[in-house]
N, C-alpha and C. Protein backbone atom coordinates (compact mmCIF):
# COMPACT_ATOMS: atom_id res chain seq x y z
N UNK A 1 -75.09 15.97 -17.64
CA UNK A 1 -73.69 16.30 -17.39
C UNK A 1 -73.48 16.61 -15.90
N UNK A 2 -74.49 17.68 -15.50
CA UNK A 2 -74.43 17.71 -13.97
C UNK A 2 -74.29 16.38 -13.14
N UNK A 3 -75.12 15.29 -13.10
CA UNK A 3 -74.97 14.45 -12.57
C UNK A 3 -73.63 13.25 -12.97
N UNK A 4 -73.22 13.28 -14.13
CA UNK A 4 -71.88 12.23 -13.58
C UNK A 4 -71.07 13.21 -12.76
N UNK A 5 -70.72 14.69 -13.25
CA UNK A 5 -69.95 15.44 -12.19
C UNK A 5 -70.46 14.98 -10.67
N UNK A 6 -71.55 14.72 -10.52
CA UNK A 6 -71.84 14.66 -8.96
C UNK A 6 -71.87 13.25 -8.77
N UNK A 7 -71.92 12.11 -9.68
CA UNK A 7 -70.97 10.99 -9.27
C UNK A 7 -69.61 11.14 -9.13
N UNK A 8 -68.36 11.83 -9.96
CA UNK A 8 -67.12 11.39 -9.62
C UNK A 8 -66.50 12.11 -8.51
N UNK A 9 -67.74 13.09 -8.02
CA UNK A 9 -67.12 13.66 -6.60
C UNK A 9 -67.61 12.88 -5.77
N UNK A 10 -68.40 12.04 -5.69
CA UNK A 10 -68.88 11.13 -4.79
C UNK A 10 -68.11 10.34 -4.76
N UNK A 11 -67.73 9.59 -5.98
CA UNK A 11 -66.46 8.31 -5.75
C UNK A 11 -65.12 8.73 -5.36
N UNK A 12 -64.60 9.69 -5.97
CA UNK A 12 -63.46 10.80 -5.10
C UNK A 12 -63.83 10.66 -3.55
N UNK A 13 -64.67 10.88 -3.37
CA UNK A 13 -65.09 10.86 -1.36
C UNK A 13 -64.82 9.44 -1.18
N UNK A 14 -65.54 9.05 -1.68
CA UNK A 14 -65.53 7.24 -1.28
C UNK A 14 -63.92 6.81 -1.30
N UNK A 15 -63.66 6.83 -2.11
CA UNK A 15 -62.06 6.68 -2.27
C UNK A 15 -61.08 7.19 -1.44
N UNK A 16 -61.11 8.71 -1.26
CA UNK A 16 -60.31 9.36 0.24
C UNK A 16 -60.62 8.80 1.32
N UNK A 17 -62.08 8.40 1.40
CA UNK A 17 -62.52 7.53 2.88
C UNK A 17 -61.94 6.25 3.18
N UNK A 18 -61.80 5.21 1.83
CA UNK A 18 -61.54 3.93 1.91
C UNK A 18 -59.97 4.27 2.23
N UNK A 19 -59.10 4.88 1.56
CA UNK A 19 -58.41 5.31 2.05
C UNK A 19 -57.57 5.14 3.42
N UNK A 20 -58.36 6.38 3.98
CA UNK A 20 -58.41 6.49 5.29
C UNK A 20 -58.64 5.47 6.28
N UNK A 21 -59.51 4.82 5.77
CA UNK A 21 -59.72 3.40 6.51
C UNK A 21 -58.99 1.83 6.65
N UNK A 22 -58.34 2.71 5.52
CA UNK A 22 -57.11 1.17 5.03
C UNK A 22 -55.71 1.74 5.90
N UNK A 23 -55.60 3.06 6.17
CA UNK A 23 -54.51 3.75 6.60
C UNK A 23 -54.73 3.38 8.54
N UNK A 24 -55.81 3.53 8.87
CA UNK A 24 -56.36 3.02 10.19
C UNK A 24 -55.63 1.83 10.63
N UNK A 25 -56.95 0.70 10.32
CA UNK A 25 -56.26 -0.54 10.14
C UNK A 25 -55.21 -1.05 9.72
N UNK A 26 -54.11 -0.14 9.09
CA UNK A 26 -52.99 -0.58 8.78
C UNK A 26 -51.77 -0.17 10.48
N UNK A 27 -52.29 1.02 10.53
CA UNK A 27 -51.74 1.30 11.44
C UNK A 27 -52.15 0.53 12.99
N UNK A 28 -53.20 0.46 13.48
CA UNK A 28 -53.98 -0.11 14.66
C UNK A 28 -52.97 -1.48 14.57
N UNK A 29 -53.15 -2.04 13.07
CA UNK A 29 -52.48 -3.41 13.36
C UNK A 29 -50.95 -3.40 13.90
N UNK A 30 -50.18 -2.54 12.55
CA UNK A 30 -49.14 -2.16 13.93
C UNK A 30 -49.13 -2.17 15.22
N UNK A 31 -49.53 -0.96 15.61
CA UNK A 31 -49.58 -0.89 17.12
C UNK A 31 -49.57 -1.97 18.17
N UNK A 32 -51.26 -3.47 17.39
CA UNK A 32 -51.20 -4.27 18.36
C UNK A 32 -49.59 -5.15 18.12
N UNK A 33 -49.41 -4.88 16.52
CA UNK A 33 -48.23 -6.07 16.75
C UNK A 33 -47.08 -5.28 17.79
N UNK A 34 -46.70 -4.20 17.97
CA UNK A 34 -45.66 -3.75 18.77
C UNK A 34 -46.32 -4.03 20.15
N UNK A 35 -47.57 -4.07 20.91
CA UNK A 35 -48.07 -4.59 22.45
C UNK A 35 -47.79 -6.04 22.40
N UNK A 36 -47.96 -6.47 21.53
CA UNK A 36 -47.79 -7.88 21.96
C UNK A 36 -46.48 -8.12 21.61
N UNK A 37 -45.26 -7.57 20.74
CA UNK A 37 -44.11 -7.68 21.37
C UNK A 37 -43.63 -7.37 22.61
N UNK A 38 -43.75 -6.37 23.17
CA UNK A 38 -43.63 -5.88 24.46
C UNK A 38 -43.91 -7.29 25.49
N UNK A 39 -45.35 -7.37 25.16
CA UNK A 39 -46.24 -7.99 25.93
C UNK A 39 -45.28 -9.37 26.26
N UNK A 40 -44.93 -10.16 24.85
CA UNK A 40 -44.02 -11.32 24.94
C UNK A 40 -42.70 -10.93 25.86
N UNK A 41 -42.22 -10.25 25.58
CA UNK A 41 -40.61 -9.54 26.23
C UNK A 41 -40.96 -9.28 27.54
N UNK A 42 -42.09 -9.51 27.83
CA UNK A 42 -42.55 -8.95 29.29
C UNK A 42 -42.72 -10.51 30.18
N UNK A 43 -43.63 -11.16 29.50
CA UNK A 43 -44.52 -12.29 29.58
C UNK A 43 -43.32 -13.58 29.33
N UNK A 44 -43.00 -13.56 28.23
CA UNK A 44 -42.17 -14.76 27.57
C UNK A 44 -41.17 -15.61 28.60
């Protein structure tokens, strides 16, 4: 019993992390797409 408890806090972690990492890259991609608007409006 101890140990699935200490699997579903592990996948709970894994999950807040993936998370987090999807929230990153979601955002980063933003960002570049708003530089390279700029960038065009600058450049274009």
């Amino acid at each position: 019993m101890g140990k699935a408890k200490k699997k579903t806090a592990i996948s709970k972690k894994e999950e807040q992390q993936a998370q987090k990492v999807v929230k990153i890259v979601f955002v980063s991609l933003i960002i570049l797409a708003l530089v390279m608007l700029v960038a065009f409006s600058f450049f274009g």
